[in-house]
C-alpha atoms as a PDB file:
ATOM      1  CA  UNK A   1      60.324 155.773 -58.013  1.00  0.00           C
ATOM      2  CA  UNK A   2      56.774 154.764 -56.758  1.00  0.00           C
ATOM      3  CA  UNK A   3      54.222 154.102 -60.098  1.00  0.00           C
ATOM      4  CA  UNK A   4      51.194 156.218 -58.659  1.00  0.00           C
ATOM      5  CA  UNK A   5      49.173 155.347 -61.854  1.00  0.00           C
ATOM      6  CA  UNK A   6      49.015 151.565 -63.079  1.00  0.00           C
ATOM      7  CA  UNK A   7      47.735 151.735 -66.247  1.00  0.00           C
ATOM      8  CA  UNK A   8      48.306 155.439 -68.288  1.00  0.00           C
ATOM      9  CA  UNK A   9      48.998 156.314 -71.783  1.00  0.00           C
ATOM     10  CA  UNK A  10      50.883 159.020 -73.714  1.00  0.00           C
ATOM     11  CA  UNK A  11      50.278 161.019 -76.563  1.00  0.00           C
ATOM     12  CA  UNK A  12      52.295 162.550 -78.785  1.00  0.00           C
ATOM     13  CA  UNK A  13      50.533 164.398 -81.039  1.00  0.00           C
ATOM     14  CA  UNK A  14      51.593 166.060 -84.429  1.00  0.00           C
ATOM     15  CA  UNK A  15      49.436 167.462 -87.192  1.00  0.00           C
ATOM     16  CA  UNK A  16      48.615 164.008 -88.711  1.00  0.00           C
ATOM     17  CA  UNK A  17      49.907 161.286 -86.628  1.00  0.00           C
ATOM     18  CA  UNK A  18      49.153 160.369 -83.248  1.00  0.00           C
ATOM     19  CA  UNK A  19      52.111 158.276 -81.580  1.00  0.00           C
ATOM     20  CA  UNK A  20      50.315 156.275 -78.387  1.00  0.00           C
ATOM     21  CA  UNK A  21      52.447 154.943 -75.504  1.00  0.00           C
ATOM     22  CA  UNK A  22      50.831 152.668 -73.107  1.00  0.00           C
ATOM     23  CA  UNK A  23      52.499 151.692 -69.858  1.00  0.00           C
ATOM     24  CA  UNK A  24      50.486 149.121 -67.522  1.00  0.00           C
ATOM     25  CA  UNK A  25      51.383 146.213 -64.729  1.00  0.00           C
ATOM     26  CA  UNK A  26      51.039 146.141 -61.332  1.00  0.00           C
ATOM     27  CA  UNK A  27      52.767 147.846 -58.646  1.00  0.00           C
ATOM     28  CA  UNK A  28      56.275 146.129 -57.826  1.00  0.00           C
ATOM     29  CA  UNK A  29      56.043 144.361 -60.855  1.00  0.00           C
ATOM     30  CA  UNK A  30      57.833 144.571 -63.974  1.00  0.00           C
ATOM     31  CA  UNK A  31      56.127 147.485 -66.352  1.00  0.00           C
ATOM     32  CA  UNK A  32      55.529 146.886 -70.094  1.00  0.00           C
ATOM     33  CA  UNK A  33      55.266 149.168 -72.607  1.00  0.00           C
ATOM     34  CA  UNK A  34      52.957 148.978 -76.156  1.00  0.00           C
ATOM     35  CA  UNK A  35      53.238 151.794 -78.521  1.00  0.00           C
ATOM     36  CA  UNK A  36      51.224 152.027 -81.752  1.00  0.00           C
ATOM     37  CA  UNK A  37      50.812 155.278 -84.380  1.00  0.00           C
ATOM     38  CA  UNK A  38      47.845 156.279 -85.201  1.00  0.00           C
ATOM     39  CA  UNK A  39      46.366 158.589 -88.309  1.00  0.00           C
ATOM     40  CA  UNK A  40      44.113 162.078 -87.027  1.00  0.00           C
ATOM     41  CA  UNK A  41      41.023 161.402 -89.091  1.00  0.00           C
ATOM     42  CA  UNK A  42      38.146 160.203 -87.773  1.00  0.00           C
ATOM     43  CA  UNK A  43      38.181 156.723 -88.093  1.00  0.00           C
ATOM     44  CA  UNK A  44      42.161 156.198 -86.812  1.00  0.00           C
ATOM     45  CA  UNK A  45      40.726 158.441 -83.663  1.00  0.00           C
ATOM     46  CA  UNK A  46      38.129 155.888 -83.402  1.00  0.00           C
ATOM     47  CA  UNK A  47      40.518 152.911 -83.360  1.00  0.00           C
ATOM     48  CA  UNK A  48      42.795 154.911 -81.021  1.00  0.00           C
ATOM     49  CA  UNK A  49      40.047 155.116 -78.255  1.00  0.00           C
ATOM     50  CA  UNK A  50      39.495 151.637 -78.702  1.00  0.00           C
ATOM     51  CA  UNK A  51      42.904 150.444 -78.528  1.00  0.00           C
ATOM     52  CA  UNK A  52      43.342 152.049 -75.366  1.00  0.00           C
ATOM     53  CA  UNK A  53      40.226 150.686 -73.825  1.00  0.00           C
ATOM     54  CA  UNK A  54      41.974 147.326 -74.351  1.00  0.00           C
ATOM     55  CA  UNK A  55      44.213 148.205 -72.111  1.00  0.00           C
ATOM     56  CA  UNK A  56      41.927 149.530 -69.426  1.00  0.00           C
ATOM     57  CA  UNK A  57      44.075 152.782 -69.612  1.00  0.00           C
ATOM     58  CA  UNK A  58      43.092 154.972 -66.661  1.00  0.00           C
ATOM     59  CA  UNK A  59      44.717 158.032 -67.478  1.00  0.00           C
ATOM     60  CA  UNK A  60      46.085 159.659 -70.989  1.00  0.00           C
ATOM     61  CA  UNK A  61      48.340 162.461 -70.906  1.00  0.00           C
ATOM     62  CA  UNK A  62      48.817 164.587 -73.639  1.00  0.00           C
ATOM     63  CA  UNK A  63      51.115 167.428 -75.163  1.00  0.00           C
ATOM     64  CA  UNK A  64      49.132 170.356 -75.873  1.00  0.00           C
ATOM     65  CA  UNK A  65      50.564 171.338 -79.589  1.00  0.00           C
ATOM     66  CA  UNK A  66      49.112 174.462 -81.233  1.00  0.00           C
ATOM     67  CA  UNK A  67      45.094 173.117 -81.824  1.00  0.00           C
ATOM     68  CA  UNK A  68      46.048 169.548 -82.802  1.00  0.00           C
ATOM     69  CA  UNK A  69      45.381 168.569 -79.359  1.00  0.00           C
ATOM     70  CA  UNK A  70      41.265 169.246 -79.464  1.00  0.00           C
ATOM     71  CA  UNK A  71      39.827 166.670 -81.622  1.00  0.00           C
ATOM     72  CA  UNK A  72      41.961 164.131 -79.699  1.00  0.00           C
ATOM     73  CA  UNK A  73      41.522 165.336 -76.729  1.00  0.00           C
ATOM     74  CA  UNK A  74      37.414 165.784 -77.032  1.00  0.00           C
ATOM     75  CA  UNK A  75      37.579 161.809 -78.766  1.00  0.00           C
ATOM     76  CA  UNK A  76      38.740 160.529 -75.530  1.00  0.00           C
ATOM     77  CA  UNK A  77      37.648 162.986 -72.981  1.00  0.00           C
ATOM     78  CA  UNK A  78      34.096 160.883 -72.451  1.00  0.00           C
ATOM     79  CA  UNK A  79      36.115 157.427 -71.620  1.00  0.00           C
ATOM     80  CA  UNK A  80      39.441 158.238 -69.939  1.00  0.00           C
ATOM     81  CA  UNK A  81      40.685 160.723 -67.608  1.00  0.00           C
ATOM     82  CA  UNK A  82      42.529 163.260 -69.958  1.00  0.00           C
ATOM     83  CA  UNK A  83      45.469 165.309 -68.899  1.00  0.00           C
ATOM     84  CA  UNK A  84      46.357 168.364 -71.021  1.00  0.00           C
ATOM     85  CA  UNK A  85      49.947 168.780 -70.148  1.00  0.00           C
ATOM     86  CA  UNK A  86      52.177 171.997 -70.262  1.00  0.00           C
ATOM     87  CA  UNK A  87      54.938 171.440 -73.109  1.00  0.00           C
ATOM     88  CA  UNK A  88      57.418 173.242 -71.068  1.00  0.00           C
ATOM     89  CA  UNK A  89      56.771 171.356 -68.095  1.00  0.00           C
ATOM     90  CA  UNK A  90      58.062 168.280 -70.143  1.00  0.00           C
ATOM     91  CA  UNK A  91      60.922 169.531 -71.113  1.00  0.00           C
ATOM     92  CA  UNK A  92      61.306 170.925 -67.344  1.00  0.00           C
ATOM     93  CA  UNK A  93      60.950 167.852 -65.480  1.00  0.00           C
ATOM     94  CA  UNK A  94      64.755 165.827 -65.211  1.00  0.00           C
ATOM     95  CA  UNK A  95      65.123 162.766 -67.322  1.00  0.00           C
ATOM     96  CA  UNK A  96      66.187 161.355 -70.226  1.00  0.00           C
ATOM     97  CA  UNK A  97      64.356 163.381 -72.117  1.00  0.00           C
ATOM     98  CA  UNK A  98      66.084 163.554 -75.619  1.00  0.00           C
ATOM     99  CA  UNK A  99      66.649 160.078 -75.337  1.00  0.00           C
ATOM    100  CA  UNK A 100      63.220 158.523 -75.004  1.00  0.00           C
ATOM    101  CA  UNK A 101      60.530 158.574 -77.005  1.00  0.00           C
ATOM    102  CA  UNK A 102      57.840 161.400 -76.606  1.00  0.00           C
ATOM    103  CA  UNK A 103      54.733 159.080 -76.223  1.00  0.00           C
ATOM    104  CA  UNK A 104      56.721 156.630 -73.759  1.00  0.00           C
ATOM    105  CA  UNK A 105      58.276 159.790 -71.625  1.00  0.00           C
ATOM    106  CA  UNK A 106      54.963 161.155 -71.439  1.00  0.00           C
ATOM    107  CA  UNK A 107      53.816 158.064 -69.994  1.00  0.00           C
ATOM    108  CA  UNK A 108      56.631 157.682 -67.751  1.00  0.00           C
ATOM    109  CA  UNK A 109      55.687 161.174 -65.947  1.00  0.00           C
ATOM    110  CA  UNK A 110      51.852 160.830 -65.704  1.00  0.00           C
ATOM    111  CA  UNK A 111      52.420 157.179 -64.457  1.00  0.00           C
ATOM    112  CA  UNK A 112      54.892 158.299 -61.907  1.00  0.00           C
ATOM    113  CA  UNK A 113      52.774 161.447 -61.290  1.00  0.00           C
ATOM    114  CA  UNK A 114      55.188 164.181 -62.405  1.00  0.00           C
ATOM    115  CA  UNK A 115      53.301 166.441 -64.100  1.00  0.00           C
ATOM    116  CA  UNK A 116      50.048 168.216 -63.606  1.00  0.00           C
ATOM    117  CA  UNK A 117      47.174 168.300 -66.494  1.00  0.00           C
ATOM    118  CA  UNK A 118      46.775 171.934 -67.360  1.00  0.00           C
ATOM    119  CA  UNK A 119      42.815 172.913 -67.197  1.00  0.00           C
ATOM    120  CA  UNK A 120      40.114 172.338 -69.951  1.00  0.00           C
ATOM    121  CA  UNK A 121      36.546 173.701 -69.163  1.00  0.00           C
ATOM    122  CA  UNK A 122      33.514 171.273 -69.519  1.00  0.00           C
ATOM    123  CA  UNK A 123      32.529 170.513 -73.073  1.00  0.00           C
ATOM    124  CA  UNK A 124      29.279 172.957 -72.368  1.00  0.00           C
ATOM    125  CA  UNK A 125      31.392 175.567 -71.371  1.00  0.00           C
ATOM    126  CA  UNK A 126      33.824 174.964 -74.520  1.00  0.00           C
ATOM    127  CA  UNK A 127      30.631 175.723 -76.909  1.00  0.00           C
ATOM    128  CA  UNK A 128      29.033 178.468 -75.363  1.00  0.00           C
ATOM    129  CA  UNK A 129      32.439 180.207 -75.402  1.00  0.00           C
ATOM    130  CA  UNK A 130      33.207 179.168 -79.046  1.00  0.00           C
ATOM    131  CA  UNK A 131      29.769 181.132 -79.653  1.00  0.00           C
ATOM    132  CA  UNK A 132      30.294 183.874 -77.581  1.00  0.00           C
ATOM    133  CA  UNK A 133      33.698 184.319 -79.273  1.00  0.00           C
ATOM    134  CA  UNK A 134      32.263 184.243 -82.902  1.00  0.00           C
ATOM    135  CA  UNK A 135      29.971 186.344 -81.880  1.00  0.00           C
ATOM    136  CA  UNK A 136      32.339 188.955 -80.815  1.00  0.00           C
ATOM    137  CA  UNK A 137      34.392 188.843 -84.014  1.00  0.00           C
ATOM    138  CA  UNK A 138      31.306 189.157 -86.386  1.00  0.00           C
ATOM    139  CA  UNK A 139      30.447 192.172 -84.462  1.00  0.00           C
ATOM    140  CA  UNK A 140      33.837 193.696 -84.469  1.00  0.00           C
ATOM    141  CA  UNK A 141      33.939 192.624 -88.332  1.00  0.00           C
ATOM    142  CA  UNK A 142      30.695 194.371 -88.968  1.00  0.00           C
ATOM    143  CA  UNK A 143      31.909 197.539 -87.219  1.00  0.00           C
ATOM    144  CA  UNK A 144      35.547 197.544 -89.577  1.00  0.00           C
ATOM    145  CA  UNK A 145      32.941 196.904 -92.603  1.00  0.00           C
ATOM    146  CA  UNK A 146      30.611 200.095 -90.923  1.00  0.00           C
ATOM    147  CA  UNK A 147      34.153 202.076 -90.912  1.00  0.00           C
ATOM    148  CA  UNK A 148      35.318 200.963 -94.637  1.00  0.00           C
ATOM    149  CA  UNK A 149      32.294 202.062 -96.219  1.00  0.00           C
ATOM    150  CA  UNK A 150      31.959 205.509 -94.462  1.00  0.00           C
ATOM    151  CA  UNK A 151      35.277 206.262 -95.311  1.00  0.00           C
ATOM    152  CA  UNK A 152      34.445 205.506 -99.400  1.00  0.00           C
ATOM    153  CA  UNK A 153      31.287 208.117 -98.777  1.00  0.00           C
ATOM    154  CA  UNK A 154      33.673 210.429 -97.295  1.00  0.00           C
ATOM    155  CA  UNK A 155      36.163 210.437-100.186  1.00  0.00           C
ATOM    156  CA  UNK A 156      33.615 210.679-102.463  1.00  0.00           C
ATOM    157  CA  UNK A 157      31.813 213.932-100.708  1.00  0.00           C
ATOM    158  CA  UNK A 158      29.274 212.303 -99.388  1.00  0.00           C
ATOM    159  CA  UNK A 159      28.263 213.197 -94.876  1.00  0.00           C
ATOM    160  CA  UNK A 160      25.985 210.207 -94.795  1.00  0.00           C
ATOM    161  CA  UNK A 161      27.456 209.523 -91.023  1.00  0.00           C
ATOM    162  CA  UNK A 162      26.783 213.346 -90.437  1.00  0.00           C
ATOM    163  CA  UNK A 163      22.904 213.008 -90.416  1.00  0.00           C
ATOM    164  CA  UNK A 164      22.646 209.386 -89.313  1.00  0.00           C
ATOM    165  CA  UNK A 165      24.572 208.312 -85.880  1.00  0.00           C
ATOM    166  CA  UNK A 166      24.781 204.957 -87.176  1.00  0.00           C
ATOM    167  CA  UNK A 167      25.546 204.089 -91.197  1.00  0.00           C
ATOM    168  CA  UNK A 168      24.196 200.424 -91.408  1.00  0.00           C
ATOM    169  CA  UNK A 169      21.217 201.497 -89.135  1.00  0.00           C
ATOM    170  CA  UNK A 170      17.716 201.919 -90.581  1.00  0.00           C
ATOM    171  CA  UNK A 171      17.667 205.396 -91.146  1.00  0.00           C
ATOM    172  CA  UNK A 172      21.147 204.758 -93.129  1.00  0.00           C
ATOM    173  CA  UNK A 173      20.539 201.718 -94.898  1.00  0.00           C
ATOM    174  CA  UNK A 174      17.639 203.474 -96.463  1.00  0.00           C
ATOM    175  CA  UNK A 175      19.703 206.446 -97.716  1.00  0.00           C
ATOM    176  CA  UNK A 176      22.177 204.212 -99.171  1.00  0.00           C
ATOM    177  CA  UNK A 177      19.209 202.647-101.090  1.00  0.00           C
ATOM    178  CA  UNK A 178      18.473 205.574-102.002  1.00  0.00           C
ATOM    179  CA  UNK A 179      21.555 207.187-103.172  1.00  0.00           C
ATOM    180  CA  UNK A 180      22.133 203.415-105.436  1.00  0.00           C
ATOM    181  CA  UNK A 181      18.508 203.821-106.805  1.00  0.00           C
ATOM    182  CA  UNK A 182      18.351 207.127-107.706  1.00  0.00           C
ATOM    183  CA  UNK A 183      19.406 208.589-110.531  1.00  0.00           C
ATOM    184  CA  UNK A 184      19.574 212.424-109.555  1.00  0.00           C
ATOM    185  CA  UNK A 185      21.695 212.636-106.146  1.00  0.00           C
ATOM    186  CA  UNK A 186      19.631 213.337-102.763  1.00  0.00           C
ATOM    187  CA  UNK A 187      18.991 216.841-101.813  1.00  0.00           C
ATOM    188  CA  UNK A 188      18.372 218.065 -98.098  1.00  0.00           C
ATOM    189  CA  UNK A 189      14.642 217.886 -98.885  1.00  0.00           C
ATOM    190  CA  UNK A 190      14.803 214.211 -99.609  1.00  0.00           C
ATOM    191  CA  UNK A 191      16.793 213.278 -96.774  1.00  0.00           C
ATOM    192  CA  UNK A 192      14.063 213.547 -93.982  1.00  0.00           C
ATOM    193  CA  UNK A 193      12.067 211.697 -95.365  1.00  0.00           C
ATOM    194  CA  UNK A 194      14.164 208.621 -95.317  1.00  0.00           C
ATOM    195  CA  UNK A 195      14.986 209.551 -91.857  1.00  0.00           C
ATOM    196  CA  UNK A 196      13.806 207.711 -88.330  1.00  0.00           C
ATOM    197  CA  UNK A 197      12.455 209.322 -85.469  1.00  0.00           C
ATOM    198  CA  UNK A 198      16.403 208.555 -83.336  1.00  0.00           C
ATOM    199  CA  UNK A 199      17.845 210.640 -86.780  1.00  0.00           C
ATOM    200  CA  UNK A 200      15.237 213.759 -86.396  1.00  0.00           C
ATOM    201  CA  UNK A 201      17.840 215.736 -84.539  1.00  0.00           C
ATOM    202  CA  UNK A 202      20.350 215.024 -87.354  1.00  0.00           C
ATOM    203  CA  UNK A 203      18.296 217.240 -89.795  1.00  0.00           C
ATOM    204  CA  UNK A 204      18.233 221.380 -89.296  1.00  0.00           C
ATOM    205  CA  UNK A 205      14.537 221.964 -89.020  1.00  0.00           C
ATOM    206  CA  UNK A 206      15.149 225.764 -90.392  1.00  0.00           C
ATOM    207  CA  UNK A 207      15.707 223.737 -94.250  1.00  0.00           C
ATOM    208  CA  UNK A 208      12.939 220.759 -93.861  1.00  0.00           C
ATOM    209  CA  UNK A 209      10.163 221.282 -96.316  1.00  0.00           C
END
């Protein structure tokens, strides 16, 4: 089979090890293998990338497993060509599979060019969609936390989301104040005046002072 990529590496990468395969020679020649395990912290990653510039690796294919792929994958991304590859195209692809290493038979496919890297957007594109998602779930967080604490002022009698459309807006956070701070409970006379001008229609003008 023709070796499409001279000098490639493979990952395989578990929760705290990182098993490297490195296959390199030229074409027509004999091919040699190294293979070295490295720790996930930091300073192994560090070593990793260095080890494999040795080499002059071209191309490193990994296995993407659960998130333990990232912080090797963004180490490396800036000096190698990374491929993010498909776990069940490994395991798809004919071969010896169960009896070869996972680092070495990674190797063997990206230097023979039998798999495909899956895609990974720009690292810009990564972090404005790590924020945008955050984002989203602190707003859907403060919206179940809206939702708890209206139901507590339900049980306990109280129509705060009856006068005000929104409970943690202005008009609402001020009647919550109100109803910790005071002593005697709120009447419909004291509600308007801790009202906005959005919550005016809330109020029945027939009862306002």
């Amino acid at each position: 089979m023709d070796t499409l990529i001279n000098r490639c590496a493979g990952l395989d990468v578990h929760k705290d090890t990182v098993v490297a395969c490195v296959r390199f020679g030229d074409q027509g020649a004999s091919r040699q293998s190294q293979t070295h395990t490295f720790k996930t912290t930091t300073v192994e990653l560090l070593a990793l990338r260095d080890w494999l510039k040795a080499f002059d690796v071209d191309v490193v294919g990994m296995e993407s497993t659960g998130v333990y792929w990232k912080p090797v994958y963004y180490m490396l991304e800036d000096e190698f060509e990374c491929w993010l590859l498909n776990a069940r195209h490994l395991r798809n692809v004919p071969g010896r599979k169960t009896d070869v290493a996972d680092a070495a038979w990674i190797a063997q496919l990206v230097a023979h060019g039998l798999v495909k890297p899956s895609f990974v957007p720009p690292k810009q594109i990564r972090e404005l969609r790590n924020l945008t998602r955050y984002r989203k779930a602190q707003i859907e967080e403060r919206s179940r936390e809206a939702q708890r604490l209206d139901k507590v002022l339900q049980d306990a009698g109280i129509k705060l989301s009856s006068v005000a459309t929104h409970v943690l807006g202005v008009s609402g956070k001020a009647m919550l104040k109100a109803l910790i701070w005071w002593r005697a409970p709120p009447t419909h006379r004291s509600w308007p005046i801790l009202r906005r001008e959005r919550c005016a229609g809330s109020f029945p003008t027939s009862r306002m002072p």
